[in-house]
PDB file of N, CA and C in Angstrom:
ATOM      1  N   UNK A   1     -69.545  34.029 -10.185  1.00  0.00           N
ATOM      2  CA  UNK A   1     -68.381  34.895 -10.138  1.00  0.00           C
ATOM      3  C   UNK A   1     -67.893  35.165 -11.558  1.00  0.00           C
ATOM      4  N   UNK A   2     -67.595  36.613 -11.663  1.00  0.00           N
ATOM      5  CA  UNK A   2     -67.203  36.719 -13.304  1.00  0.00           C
ATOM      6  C   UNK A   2     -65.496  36.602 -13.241  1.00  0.00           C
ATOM      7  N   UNK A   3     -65.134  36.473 -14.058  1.00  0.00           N
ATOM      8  CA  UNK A   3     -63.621  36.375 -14.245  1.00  0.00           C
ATOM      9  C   UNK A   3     -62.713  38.094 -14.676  1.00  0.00           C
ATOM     10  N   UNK A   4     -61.388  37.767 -14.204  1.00  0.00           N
ATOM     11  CA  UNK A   4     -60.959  39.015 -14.225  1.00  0.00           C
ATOM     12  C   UNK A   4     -60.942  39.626 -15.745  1.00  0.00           C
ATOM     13  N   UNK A   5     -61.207  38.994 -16.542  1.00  0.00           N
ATOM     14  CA  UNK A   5     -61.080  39.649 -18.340  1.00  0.00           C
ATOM     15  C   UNK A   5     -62.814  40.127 -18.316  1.00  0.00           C
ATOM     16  N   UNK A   6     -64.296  39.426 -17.831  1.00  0.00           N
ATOM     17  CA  UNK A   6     -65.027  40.509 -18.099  1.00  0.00           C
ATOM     18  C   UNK A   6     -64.877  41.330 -17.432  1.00  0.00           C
ATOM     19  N   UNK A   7     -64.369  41.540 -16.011  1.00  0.00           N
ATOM     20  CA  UNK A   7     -64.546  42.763 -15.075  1.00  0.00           C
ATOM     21  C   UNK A   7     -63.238  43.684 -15.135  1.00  0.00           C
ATOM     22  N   UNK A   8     -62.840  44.793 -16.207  1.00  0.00           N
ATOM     23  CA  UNK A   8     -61.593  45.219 -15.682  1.00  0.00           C
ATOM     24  C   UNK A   8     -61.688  46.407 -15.021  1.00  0.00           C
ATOM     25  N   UNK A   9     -60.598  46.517 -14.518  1.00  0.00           N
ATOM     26  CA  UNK A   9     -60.266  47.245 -13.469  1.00  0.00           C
ATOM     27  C   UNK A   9     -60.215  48.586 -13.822  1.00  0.00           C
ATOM     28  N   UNK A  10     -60.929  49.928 -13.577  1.00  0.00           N
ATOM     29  CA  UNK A  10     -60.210  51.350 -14.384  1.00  0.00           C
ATOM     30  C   UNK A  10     -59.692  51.899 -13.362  1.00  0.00           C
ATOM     31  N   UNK A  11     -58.441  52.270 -13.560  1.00  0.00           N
ATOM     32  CA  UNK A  11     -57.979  53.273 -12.453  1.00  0.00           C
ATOM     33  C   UNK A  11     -58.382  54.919 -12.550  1.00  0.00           C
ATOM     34  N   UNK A  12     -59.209  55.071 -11.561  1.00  0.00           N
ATOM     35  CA  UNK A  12     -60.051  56.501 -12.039  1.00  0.00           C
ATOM     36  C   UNK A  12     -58.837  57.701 -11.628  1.00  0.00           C
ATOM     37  N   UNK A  13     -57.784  58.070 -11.975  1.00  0.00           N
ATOM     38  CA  UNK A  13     -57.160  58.728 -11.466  1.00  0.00           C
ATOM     39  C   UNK A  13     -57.518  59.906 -10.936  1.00  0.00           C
ATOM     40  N   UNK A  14     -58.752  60.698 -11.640  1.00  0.00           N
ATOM     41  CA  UNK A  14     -58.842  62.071 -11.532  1.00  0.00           C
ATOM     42  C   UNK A  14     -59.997  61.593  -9.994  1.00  0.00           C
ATOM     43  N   UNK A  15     -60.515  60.652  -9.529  1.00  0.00           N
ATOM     44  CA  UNK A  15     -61.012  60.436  -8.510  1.00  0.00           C
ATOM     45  C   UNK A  15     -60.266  59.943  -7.117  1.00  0.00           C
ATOM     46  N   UNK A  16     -59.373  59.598  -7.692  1.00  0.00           N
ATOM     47  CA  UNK A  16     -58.361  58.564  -6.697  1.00  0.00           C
ATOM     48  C   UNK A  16     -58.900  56.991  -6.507  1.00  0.00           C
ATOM     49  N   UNK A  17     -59.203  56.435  -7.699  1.00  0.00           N
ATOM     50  CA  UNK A  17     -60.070  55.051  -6.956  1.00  0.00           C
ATOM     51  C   UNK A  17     -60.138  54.203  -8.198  1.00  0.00           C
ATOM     52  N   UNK A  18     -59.599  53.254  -7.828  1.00  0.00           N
ATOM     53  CA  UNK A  18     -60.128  51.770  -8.580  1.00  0.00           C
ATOM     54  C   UNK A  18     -61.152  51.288  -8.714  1.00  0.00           C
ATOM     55  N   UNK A  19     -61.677  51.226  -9.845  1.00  0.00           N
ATOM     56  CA  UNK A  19     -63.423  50.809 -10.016  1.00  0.00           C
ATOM     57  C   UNK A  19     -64.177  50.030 -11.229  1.00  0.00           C
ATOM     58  N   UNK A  20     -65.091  49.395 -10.880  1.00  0.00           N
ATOM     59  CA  UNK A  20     -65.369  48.110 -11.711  1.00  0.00           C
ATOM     60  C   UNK A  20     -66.846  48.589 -12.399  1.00  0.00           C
ATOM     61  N   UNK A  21     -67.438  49.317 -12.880  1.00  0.00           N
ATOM     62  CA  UNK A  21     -68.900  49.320 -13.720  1.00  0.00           C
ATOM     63  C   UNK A  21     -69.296  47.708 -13.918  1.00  0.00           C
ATOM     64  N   UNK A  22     -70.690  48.125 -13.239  1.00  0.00           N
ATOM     65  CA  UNK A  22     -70.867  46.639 -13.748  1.00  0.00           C
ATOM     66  C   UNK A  22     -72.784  46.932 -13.688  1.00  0.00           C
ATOM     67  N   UNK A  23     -73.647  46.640 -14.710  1.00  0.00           N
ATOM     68  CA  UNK A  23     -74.673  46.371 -14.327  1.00  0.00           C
ATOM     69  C   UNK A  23     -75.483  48.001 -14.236  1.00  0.00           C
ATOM     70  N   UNK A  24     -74.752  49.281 -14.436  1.00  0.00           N
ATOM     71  CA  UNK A  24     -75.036  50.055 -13.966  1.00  0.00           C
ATOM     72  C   UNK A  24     -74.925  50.745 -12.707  1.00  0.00           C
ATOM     73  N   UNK A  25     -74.090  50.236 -11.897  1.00  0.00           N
ATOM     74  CA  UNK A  25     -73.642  50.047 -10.665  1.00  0.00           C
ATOM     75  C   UNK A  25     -71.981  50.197 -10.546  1.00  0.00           C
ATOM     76  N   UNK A  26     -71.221  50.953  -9.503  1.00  0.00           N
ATOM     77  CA  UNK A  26     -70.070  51.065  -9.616  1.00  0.00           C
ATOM     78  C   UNK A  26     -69.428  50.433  -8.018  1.00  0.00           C
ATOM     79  N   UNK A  27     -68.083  49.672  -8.210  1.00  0.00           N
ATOM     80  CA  UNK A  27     -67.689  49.501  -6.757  1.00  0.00           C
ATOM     81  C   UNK A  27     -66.386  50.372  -7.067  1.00  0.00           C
ATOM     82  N   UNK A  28     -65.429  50.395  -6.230  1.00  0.00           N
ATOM     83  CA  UNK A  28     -64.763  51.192  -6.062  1.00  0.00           C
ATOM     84  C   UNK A  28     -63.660  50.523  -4.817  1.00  0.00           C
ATOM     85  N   UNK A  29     -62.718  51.425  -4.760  1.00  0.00           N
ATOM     86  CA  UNK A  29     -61.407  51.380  -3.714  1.00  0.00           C
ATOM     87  C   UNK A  29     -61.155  52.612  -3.745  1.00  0.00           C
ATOM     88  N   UNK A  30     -61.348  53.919  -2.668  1.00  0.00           N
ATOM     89  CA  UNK A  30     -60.761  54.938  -3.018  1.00  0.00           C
ATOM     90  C   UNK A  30     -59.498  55.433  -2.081  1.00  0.00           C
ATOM     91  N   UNK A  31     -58.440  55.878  -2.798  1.00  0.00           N
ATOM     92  CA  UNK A  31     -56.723  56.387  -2.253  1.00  0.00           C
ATOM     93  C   UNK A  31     -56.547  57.152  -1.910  1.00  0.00           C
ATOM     94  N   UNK A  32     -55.272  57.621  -1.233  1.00  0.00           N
ATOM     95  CA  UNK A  32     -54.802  59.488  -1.356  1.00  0.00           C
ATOM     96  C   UNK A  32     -53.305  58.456  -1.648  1.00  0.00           C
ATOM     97  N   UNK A  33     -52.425  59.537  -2.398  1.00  0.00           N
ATOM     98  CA  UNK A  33     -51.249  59.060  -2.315  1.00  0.00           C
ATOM     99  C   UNK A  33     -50.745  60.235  -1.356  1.00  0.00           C
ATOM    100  N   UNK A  34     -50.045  59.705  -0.526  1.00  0.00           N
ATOM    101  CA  UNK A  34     -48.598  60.954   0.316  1.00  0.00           C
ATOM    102  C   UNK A  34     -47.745  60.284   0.030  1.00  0.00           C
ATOM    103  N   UNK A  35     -46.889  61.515  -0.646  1.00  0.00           N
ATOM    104  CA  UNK A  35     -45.004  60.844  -0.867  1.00  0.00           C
ATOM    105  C   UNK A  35     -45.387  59.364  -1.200  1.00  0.00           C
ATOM    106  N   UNK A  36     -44.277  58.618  -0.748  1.00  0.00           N
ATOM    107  CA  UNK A  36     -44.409  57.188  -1.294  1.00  0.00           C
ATOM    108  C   UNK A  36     -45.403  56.155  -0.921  1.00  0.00           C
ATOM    109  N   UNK A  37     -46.392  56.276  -0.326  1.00  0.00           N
ATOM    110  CA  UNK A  37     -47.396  56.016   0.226  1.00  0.00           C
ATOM    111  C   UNK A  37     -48.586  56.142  -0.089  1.00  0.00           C
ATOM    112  N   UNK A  38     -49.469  54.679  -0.211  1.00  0.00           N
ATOM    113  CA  UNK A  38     -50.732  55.037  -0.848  1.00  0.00           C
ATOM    114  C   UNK A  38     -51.442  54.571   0.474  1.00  0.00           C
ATOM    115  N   UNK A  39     -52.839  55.476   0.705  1.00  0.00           N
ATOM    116  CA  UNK A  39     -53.235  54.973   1.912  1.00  0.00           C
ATOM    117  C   UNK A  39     -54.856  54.920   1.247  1.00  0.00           C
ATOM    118  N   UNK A  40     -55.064  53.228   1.251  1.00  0.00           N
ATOM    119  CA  UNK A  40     -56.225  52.703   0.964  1.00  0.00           C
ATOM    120  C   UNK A  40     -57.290  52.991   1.843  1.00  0.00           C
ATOM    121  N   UNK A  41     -58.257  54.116   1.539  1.00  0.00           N
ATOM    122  CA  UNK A  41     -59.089  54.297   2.608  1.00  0.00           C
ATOM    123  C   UNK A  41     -60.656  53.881   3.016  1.00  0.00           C
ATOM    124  N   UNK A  42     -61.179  52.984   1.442  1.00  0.00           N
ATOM    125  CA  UNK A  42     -62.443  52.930   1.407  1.00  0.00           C
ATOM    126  C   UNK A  42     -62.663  51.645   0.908  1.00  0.00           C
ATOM    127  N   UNK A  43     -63.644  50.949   0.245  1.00  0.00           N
ATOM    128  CA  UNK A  43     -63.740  49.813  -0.643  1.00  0.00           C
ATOM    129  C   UNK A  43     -65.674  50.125  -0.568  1.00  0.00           C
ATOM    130  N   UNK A  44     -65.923  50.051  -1.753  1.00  0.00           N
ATOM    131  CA  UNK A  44     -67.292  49.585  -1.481  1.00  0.00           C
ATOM    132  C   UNK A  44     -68.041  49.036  -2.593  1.00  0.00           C
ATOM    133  N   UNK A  45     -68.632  48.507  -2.392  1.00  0.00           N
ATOM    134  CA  UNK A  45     -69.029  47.196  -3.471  1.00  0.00           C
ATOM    135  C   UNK A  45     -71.028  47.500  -2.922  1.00  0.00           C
ATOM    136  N   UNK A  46     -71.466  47.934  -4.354  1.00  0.00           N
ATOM    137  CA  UNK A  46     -73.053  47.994  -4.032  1.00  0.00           C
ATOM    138  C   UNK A  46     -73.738  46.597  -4.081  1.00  0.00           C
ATOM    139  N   UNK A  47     -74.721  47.163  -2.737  1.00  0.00           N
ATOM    140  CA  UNK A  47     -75.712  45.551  -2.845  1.00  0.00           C
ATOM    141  C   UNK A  47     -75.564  44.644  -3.337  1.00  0.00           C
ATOM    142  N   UNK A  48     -75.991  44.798  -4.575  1.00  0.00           N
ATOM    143  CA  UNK A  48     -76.362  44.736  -5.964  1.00  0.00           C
ATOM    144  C   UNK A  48     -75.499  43.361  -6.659  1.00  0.00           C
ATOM    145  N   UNK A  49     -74.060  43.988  -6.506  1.00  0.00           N
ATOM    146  CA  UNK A  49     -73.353  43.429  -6.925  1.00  0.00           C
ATOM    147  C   UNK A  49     -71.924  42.445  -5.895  1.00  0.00           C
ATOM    148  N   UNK A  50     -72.402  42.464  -4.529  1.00  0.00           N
ATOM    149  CA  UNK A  50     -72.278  41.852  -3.510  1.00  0.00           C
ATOM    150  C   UNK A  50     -72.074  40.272  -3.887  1.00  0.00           C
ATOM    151  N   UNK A  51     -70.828  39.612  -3.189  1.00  0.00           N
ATOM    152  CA  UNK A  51     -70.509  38.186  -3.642  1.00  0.00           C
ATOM    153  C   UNK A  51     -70.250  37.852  -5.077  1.00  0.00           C
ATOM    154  N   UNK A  52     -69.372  38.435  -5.579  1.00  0.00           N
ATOM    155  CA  UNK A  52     -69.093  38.229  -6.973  1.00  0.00           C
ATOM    156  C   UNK A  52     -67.693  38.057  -7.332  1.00  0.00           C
ATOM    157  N   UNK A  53     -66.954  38.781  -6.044  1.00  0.00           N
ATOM    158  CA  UNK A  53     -65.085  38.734  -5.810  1.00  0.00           C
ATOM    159  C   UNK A  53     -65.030  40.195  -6.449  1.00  0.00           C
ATOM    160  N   UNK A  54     -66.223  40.748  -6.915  1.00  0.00           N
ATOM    161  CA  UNK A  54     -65.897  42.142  -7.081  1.00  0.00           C
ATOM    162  C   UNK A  54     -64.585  43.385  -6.280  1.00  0.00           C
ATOM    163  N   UNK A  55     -64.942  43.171  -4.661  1.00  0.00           N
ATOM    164  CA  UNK A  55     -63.618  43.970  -4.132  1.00  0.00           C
ATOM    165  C   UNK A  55     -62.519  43.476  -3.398  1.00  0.00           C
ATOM    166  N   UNK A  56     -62.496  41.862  -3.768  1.00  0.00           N
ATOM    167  CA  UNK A  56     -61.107  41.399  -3.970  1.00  0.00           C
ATOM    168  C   UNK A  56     -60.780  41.949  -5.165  1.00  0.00           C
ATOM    169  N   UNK A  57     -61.060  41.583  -6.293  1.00  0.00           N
ATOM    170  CA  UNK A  57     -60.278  42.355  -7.249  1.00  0.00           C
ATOM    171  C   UNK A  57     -60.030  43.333  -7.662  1.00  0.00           C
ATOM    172  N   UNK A  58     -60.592  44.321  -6.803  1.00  0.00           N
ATOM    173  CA  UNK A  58     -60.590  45.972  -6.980  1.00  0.00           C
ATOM    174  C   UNK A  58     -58.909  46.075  -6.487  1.00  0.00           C
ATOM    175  N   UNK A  59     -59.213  45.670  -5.447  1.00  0.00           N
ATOM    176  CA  UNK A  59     -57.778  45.736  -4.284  1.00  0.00           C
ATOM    177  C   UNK A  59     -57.017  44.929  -4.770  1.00  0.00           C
ATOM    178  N   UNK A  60     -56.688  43.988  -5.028  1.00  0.00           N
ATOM    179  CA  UNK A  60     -55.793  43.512  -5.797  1.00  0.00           C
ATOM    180  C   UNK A  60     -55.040  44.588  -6.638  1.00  0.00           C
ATOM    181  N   UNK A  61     -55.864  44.494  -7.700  1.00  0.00           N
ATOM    182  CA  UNK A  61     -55.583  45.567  -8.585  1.00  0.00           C
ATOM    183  C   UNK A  61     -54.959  46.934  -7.863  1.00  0.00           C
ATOM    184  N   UNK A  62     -55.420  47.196  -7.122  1.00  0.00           N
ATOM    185  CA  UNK A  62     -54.630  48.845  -6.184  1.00  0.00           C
ATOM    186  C   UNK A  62     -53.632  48.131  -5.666  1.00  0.00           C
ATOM    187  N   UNK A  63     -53.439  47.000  -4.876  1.00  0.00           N
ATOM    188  CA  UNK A  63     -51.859  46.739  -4.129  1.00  0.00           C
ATOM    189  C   UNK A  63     -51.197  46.249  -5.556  1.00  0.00           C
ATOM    190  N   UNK A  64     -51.269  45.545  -6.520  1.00  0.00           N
ATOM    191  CA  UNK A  64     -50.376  45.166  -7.597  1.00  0.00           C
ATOM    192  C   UNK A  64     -50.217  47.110  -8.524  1.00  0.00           C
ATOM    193  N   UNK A  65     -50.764  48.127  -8.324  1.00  0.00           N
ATOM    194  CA  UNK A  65     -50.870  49.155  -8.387  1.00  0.00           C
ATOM    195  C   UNK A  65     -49.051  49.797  -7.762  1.00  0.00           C
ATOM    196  N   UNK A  66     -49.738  49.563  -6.570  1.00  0.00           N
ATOM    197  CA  UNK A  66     -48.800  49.838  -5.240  1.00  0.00           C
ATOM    198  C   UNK A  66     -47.387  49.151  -5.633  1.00  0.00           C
ATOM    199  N   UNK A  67     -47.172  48.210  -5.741  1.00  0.00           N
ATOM    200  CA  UNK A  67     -46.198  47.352  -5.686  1.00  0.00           C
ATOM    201  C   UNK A  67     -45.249  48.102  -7.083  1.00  0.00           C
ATOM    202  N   UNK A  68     -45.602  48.458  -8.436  1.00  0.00           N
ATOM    203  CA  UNK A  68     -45.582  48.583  -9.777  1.00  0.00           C
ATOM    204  C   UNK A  68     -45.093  49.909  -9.189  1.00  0.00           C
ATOM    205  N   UNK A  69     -45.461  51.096  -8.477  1.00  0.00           N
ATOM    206  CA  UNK A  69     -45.008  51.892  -8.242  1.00  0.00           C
ATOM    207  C   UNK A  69     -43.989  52.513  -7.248  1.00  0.00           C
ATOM    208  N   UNK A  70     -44.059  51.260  -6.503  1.00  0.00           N
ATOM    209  CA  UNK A  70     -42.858  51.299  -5.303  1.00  0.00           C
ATOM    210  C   UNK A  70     -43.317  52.082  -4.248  1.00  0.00           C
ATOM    211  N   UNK A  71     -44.621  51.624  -4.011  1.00  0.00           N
ATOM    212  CA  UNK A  71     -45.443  52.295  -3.107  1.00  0.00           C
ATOM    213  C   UNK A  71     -45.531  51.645  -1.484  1.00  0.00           C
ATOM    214  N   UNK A  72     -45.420  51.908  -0.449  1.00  0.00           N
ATOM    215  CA  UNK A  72     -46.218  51.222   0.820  1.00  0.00           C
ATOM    216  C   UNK A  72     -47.407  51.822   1.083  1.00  0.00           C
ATOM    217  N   UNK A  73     -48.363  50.741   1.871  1.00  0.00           N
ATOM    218  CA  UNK A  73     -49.470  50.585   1.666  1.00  0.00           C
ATOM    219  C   UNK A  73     -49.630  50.934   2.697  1.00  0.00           C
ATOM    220  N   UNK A  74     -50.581  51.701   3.512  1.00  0.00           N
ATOM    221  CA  UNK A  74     -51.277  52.071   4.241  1.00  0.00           C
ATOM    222  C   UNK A  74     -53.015  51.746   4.163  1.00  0.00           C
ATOM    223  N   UNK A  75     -53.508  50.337   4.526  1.00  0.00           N
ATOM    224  CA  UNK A  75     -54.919  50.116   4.768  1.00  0.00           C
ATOM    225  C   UNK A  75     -55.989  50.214   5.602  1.00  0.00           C
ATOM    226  N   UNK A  76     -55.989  51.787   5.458  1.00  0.00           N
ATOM    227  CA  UNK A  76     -57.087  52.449   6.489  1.00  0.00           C
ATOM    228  C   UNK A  76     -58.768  51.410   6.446  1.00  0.00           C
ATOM    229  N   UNK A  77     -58.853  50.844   5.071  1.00  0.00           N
ATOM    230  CA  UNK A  77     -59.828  49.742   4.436  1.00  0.00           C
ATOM    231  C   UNK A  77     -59.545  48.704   5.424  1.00  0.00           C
ATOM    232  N   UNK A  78     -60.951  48.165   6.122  1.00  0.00           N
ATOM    233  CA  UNK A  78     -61.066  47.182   7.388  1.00  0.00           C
ATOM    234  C   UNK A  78     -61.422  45.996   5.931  1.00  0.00           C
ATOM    235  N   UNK A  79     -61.736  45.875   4.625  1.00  0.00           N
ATOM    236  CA  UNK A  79     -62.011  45.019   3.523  1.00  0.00           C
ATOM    237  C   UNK A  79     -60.215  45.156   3.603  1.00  0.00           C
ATOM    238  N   UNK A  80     -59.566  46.075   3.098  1.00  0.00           N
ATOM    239  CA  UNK A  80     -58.129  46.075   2.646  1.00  0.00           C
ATOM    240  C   UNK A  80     -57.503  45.458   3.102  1.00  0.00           C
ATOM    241  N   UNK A  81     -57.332  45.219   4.506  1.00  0.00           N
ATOM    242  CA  UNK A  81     -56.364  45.149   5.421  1.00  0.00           C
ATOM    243  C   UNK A  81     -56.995  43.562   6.021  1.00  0.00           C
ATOM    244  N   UNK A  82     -57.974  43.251   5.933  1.00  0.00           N
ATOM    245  CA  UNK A  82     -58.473  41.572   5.692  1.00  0.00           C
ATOM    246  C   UNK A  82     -58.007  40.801   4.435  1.00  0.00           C
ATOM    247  N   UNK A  83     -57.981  41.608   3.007  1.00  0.00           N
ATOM    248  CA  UNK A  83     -57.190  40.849   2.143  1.00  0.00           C
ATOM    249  C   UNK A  83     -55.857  40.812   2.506  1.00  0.00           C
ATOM    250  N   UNK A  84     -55.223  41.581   2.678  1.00  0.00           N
ATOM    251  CA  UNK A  84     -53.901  41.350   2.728  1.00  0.00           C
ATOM    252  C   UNK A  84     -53.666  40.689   3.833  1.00  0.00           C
ATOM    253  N   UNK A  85     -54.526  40.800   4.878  1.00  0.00           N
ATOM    254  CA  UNK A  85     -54.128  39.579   6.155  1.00  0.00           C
ATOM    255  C   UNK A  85     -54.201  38.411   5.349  1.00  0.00           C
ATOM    256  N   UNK A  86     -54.922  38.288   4.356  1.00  0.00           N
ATOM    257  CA  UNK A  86     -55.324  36.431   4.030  1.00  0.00           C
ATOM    258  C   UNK A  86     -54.405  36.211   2.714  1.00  0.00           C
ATOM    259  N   UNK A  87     -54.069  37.539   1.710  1.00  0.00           N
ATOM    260  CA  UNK A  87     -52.811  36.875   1.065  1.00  0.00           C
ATOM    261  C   UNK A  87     -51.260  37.433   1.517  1.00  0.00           C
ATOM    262  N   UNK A  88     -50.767  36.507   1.718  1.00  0.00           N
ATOM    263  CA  UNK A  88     -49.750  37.197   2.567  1.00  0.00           C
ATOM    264  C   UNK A  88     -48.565  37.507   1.571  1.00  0.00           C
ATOM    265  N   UNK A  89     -48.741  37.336   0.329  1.00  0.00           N
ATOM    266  CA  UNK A  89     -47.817  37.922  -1.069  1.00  0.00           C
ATOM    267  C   UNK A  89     -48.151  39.643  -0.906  1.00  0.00           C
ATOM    268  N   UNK A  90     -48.916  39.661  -0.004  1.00  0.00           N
ATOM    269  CA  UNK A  90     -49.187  41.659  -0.362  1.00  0.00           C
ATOM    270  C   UNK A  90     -48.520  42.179   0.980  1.00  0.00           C
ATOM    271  N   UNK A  91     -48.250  41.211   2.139  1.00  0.00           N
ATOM    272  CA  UNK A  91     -47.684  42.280   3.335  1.00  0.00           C
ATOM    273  C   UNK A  91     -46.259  42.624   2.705  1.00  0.00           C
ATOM    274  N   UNK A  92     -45.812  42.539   1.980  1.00  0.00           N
ATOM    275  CA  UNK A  92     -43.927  43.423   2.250  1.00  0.00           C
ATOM    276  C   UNK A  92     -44.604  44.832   1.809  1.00  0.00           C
ATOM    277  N   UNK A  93     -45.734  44.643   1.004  1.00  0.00           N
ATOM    278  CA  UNK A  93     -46.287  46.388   0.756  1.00  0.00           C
ATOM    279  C   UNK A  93     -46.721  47.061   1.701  1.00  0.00           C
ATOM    280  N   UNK A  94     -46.896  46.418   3.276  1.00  0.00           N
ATOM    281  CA  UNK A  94     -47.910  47.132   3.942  1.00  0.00           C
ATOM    282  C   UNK A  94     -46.748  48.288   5.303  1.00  0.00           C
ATOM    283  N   UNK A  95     -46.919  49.435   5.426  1.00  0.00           N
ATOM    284  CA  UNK A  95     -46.598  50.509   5.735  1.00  0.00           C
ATOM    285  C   UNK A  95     -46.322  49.467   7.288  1.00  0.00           C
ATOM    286  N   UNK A  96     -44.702  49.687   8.019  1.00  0.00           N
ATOM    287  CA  UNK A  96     -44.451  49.344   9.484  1.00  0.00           C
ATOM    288  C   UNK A  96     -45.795  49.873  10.202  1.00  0.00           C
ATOM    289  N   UNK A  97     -46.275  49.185  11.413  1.00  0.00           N
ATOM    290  CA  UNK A  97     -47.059  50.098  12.209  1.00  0.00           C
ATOM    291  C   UNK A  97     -48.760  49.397  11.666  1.00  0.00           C
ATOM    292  N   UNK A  98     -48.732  49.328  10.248  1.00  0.00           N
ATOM    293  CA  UNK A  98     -50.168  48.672   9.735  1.00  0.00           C
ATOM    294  C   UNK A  98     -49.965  47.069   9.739  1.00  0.00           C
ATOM    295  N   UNK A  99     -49.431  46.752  10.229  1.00  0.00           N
ATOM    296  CA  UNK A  99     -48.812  44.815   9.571  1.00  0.00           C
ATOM    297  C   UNK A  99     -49.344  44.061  10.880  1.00  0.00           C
ATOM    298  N   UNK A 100     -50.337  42.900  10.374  1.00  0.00           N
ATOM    299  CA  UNK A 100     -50.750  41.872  11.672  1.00  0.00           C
ATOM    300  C   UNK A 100     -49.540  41.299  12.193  1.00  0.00           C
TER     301      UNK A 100
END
């Protein structure tokens, strides 16, 4: 597992998505924002680079994103919406209606 200082995080804005280069290989988290609302819709982490904590820390990075902007979270992401079930410091971000 690499640590969060070699892997940082770029927020691709002009794509909508949080993403990690690594290896030649890209993972990703991709968004839409509506109004105050970011709705996490994707996560994907290649093969490649599979088991590394790669898209925990993508998402991280997008809900501490979220939070910084006074955003609720909407996790259309079945990866998204499993992290935040397991840290439970990220549900006050998560949109009524999306919350276990």
């Amino acid at each position: 597992m690499h640590t969060d200082a070699e892997l940082p995080v770029v927020h691709n804005t002009a794509a909508k998505r949080f993403e990690i280069a690594l290896d030649g290989k890209i993972a990703f988290s991709k968004y839409l924002l509506v109004g105050e609302k970011m709705i996490i819709e994707h996560t994907e982490v290649p093969v490649e680079l599979e088991g590394k904590g790669i898209a925990s820390l993508i998402v991280r990075t997008a809900l501490d994103y979220a939070r910084a902007q006074k955003l609720k979270v909407m996790p259309l992401c079945p990866f998204t919406a499993a992290f935040i079930h397991r840290h439970s410091q990220y549900q006050d971000l998560v949109l009524e209606g999306y919350r276990y």
